[in-house]
C-alpha atoms as a PDB file:
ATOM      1  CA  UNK A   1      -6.688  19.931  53.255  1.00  0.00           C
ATOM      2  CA  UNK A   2      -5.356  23.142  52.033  1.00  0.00           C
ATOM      3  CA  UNK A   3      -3.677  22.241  48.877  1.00  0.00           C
ATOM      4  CA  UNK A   4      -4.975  23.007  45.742  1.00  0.00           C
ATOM      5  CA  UNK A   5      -7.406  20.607  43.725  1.00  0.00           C
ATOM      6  CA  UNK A   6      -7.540  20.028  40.710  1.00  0.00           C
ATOM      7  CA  UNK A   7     -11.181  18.876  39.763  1.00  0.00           C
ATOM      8  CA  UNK A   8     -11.591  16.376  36.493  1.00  0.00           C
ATOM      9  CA  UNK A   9     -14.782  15.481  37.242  1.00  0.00           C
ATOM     10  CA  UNK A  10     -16.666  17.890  34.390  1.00  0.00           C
ATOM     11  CA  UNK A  11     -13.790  16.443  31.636  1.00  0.00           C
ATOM     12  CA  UNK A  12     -14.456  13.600  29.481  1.00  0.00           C
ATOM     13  CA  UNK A  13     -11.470  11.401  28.748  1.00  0.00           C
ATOM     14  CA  UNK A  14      -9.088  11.770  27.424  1.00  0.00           C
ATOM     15  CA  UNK A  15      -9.109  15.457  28.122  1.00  0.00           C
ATOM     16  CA  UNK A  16      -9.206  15.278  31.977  1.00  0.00           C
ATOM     17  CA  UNK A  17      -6.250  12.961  31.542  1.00  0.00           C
ATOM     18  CA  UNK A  18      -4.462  15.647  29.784  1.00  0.00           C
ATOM     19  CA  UNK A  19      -4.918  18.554  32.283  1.00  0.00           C
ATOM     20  CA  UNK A  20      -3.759  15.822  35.058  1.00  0.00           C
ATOM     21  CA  UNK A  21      -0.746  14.637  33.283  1.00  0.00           C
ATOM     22  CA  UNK A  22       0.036  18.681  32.062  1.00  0.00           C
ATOM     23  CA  UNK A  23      -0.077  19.538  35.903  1.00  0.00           C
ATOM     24  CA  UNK A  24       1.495  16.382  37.273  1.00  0.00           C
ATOM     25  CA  UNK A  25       4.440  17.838  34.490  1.00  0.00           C
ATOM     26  CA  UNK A  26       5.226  20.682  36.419  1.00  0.00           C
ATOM     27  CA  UNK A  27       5.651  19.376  40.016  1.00  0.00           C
ATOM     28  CA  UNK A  28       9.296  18.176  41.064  1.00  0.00           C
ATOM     29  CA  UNK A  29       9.683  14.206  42.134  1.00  0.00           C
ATOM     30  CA  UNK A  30       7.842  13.246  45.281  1.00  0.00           C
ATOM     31  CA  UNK A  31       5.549  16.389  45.277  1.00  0.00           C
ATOM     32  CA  UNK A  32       1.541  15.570  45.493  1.00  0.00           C
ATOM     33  CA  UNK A  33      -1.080  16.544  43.678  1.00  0.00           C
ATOM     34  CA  UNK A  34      -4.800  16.435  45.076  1.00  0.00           C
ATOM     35  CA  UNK A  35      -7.031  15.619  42.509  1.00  0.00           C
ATOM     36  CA  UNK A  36     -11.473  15.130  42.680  1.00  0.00           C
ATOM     37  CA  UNK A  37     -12.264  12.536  40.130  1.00  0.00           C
ATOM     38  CA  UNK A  38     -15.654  10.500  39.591  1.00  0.00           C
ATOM     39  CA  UNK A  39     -15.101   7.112  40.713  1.00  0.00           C
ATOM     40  CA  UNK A  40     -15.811   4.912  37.428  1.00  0.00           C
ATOM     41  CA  UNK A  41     -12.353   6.815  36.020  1.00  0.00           C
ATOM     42  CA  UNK A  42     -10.062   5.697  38.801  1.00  0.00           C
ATOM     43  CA  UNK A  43      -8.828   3.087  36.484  1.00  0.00           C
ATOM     44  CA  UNK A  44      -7.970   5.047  34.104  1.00  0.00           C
ATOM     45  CA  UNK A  45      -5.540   6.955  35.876  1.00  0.00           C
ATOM     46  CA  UNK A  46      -4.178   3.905  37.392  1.00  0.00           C
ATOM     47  CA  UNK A  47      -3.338   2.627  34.415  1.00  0.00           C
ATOM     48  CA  UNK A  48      -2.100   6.444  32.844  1.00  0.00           C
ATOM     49  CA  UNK A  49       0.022   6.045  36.558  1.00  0.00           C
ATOM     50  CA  UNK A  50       1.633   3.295  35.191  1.00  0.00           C
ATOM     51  CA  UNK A  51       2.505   4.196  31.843  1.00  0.00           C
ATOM     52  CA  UNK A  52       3.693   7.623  33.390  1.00  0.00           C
ATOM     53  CA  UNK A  53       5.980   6.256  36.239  1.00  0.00           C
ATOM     54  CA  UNK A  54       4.003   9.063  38.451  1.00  0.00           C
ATOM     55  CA  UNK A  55       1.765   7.074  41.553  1.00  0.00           C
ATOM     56  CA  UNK A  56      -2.048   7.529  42.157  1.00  0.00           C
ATOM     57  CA  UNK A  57      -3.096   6.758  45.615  1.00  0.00           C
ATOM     58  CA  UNK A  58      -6.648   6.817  46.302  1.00  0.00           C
ATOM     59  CA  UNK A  59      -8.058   9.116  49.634  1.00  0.00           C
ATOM     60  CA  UNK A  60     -11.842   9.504  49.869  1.00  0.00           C
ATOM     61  CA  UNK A  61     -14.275   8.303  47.591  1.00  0.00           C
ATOM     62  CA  UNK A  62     -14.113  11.321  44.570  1.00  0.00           C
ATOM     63  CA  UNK A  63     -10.149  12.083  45.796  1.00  0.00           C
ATOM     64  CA  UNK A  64      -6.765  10.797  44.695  1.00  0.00           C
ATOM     65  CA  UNK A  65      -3.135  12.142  45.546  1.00  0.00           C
ATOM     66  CA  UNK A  66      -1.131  11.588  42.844  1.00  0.00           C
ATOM     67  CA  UNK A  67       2.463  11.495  43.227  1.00  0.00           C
ATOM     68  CA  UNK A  68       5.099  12.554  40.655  1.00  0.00           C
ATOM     69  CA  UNK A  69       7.418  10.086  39.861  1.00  0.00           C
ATOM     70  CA  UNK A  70      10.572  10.042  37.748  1.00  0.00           C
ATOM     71  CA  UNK A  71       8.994   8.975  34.816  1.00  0.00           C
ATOM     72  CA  UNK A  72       8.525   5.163  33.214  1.00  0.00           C
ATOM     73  CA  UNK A  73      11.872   3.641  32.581  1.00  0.00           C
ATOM     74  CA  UNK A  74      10.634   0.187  32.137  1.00  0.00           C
ATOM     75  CA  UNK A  75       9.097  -2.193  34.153  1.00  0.00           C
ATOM     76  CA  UNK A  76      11.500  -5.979  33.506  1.00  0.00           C
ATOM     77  CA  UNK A  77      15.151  -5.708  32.209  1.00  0.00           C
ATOM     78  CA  UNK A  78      13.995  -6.288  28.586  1.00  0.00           C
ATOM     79  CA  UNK A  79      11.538  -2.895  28.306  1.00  0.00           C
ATOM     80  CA  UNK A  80      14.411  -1.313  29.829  1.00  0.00           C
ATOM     81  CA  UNK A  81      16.725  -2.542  27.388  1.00  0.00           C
ATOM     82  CA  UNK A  82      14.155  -1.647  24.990  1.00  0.00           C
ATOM     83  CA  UNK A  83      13.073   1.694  26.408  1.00  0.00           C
ATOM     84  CA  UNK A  84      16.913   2.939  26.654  1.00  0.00           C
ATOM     85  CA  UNK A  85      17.616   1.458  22.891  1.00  0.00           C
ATOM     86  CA  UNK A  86      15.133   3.462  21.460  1.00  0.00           C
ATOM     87  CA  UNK A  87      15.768   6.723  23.901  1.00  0.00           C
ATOM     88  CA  UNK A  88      19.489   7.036  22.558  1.00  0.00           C
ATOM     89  CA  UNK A  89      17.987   6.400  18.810  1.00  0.00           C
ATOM     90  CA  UNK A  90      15.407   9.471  19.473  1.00  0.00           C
ATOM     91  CA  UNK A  91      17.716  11.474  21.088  1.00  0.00           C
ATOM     92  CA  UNK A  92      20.498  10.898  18.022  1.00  0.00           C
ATOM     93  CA  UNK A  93      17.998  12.026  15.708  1.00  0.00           C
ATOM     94  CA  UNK A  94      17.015  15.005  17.857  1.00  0.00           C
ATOM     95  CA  UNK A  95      20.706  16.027  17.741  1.00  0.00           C
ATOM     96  CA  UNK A  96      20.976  16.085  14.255  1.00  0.00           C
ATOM     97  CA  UNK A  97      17.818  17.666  13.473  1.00  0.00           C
ATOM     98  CA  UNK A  98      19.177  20.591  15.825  1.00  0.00           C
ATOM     99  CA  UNK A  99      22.802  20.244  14.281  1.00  0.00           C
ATOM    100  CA  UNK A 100      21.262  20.746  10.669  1.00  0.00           C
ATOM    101  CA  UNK A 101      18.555  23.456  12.082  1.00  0.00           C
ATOM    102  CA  UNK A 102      15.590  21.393  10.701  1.00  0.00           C
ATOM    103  CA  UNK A 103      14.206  20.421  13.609  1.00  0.00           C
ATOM    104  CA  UNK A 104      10.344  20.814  13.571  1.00  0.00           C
ATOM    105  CA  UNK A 105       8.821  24.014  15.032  1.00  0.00           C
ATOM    106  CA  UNK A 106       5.363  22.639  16.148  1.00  0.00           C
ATOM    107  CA  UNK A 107       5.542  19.558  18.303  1.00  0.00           C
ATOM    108  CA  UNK A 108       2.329  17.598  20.038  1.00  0.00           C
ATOM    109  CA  UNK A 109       3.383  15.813  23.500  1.00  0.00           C
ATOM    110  CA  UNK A 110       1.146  13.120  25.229  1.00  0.00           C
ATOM    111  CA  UNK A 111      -0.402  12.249  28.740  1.00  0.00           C
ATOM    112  CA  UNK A 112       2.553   9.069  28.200  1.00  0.00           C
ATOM    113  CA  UNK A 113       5.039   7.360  25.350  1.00  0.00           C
ATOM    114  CA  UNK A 114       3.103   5.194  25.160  1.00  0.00           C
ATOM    115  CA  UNK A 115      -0.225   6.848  24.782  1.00  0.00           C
ATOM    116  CA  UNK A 116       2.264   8.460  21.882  1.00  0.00           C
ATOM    117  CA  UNK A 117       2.948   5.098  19.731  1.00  0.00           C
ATOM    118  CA  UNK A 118      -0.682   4.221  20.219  1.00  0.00           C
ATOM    119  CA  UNK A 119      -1.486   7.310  18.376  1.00  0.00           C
ATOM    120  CA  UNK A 120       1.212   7.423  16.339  1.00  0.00           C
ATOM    121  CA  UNK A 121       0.444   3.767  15.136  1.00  0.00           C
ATOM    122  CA  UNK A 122      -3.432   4.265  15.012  1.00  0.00           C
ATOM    123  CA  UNK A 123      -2.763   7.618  12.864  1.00  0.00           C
ATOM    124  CA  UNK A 124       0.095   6.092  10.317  1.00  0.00           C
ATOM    125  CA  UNK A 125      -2.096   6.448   7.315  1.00  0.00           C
ATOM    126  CA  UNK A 126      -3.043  10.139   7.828  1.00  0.00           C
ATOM    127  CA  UNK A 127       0.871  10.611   9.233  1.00  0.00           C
ATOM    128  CA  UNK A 128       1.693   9.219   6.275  1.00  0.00           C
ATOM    129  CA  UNK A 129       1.083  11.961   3.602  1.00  0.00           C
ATOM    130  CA  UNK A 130       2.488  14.615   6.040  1.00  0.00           C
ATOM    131  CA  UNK A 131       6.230  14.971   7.319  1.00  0.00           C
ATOM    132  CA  UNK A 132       6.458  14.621  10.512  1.00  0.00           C
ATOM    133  CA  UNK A 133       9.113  13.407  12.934  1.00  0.00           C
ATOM    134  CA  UNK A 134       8.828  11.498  16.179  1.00  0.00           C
ATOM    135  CA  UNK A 135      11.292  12.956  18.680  1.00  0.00           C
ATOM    136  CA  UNK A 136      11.864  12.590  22.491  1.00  0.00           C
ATOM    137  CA  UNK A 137      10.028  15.318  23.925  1.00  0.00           C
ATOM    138  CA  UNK A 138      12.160  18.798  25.096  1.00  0.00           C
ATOM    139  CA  UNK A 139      12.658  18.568  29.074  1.00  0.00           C
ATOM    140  CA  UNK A 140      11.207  22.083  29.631  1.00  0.00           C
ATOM    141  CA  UNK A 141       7.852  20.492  28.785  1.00  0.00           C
ATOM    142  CA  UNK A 142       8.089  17.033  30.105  1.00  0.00           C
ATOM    143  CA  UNK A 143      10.765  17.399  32.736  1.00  0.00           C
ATOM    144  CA  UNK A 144      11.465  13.729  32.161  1.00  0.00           C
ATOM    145  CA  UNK A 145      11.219  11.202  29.160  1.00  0.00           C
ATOM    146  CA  UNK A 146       8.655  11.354  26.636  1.00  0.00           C
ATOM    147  CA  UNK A 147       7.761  11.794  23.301  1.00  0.00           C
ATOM    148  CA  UNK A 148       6.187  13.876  20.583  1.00  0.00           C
ATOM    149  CA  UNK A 149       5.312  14.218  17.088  1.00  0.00           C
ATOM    150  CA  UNK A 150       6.999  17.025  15.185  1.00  0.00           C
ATOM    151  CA  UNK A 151       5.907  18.766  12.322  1.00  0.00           C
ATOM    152  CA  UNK A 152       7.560  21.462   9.979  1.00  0.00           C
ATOM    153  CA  UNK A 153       3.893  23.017   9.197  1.00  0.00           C
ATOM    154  CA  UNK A 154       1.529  24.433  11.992  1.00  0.00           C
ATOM    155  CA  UNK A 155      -1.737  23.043   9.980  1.00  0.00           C
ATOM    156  CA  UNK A 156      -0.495  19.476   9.854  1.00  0.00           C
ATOM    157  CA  UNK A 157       0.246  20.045  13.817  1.00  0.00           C
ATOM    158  CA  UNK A 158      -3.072  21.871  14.304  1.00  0.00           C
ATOM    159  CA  UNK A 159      -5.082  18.667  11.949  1.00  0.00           C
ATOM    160  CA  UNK A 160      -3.141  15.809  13.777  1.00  0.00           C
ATOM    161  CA  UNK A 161      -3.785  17.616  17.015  1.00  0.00           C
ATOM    162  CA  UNK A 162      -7.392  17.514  16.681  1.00  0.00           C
ATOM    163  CA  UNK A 163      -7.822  14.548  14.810  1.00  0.00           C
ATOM    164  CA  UNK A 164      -6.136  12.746  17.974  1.00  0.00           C
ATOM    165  CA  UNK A 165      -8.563  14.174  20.262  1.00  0.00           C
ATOM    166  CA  UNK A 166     -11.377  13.979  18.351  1.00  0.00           C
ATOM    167  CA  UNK A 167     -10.603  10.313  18.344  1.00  0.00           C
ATOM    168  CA  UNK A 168     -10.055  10.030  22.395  1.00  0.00           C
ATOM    169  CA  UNK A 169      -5.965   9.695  21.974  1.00  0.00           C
ATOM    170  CA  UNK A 170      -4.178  10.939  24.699  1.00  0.00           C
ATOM    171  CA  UNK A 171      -3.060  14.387  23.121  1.00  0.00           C
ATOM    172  CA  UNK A 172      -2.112  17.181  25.675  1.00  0.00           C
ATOM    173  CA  UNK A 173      -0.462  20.097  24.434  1.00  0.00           C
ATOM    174  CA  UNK A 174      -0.050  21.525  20.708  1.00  0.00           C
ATOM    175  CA  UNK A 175       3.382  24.271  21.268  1.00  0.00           C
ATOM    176  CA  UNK A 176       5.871  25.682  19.138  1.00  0.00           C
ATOM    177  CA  UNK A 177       9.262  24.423  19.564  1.00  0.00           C
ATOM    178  CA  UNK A 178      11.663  27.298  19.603  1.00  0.00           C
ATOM    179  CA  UNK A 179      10.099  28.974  23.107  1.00  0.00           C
ATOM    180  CA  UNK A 180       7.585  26.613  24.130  1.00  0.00           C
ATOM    181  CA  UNK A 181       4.294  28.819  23.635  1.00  0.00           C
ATOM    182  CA  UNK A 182       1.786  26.375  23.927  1.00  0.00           C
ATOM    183  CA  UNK A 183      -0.575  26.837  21.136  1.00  0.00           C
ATOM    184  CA  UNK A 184      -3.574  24.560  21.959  1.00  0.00           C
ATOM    185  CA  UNK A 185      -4.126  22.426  25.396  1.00  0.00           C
ATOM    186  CA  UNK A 186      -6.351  19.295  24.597  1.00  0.00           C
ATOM    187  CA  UNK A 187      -8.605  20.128  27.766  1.00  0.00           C
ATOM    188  CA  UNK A 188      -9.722  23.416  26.748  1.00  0.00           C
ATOM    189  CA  UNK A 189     -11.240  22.250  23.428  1.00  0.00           C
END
C-alpha cells in the first residue's frame, strides 16, 4: 500500500469522525482514502457513510477505504423531495443574506446535515439567546451539500463550537466566512 493513512485510532469520537469527514472533504468523487481505525468504531463510520453519501469498505482488520461519494441526496423519493425542498429554502436565504451583506462571518460545518440538525435541535435553548443562522454550507469547504450554523459574533461561534464538542456532536471545523481561514478544527482540541 503506498497511499497515505490516515490513523483515527488515538481520537475519541466524535473527533476522529471529524478529521475523517474534513479529509474525505477534500478528495474529488471516486478517489479513496485509507484509513486505520479500531474495530469497535467501524459502525460508526458506517453509519457517518451513510449520512455522508461517501462509502466505507472494510480491508484488514484495523483498515477501511473510504470512498468519496457525491454527497447524501436522499435515500426514497420523499427525503429527496424533502432534502431538495429545504436545499432551495437554505440556499434562498443564503442569497439574500449575501444580497443584503449580512451574511454571518463565522460559520461551524459538520461531519453530515444531519449530524447538523441533531445539534442544532439538541442546542435550541442555548441557540436560542444568540443569533445565529443555519445556512447551506459554502462549496469551497464542503465541495458538496451541507450545512452550517452561522453566527455574526466570533464568541458565540467559538462557545457553540465547543459546547458541541464537549457534548460529542459531530462539529468539524470553526472558519471565518469571507476567506475560509479555519479558526478551530474539532480534532485538534
Amino acid at each position: 500500500m503506498g497511499e497515505k493513512i490516515i490513523d483515527l485510532i488515538p481520537l475519541e469520537y466524535p473527533k476522529d469522525l471529524a478529521l475523517l469527514s474534513f479529509n474525505v472533504k477534500r478528495l474529488k468523487p471516486k478517489q479513496e482514502l485509507v484509513v486505520k481505525i479500531t474495530p469497535q468504531r467501524l459502525e460508526t463510520y458506517l453509519k457517518w457513510a451513510a449520512e455522508s453519501g461517501n462509502k466505507v469498505e472494510p480491508m484488514e482488520e484495523n483498515l477501511i477505504k473510504v470512498v468519496r461519494g457525491k454527497g447524501f441526496h436522499g435515500i426514497c423519493l420523499g427525503e429527496k423531495i424533502s432534502f431538495y425542498a429545504l436545499g432551495v429554502k437554505l440556499h434562498f436565504k443564503e442569497f439574500l443574506f449575501k444580497l443584503t451583506g449580512k451574511y454571518p462571518p463565522y460559520l461551524v460545518n459538520f461531519v453530515s446535515i444531519n449530524e447538523g440538525f441533531r445539534t442544532v435541535e439538541k442546542f435550541k435553548d442555548f441557540l436560542s439567546n444568540r443569533r445565529h443562522e443555519i445556512l447551506p454550507a459554502p462549496k469551497e469547504v464542503e465541495g458538496y451539500c451541507g450545512l452550517v450554523v452561522g453566527f455574526n459574533e466570533l464568541k458565540d461561534a467559538e462557545d457553540f463550537f465547543n459546547k458541541a464538542l464537549a457534548n460529542r456532536c459531530g462539529v468539524e471545523i470553526l472558519f471565518r466566512s469571507k476567506d475560509f481561514q479555519i479558526l478551530k478544527k474539532a480534532w485538534e482540541r
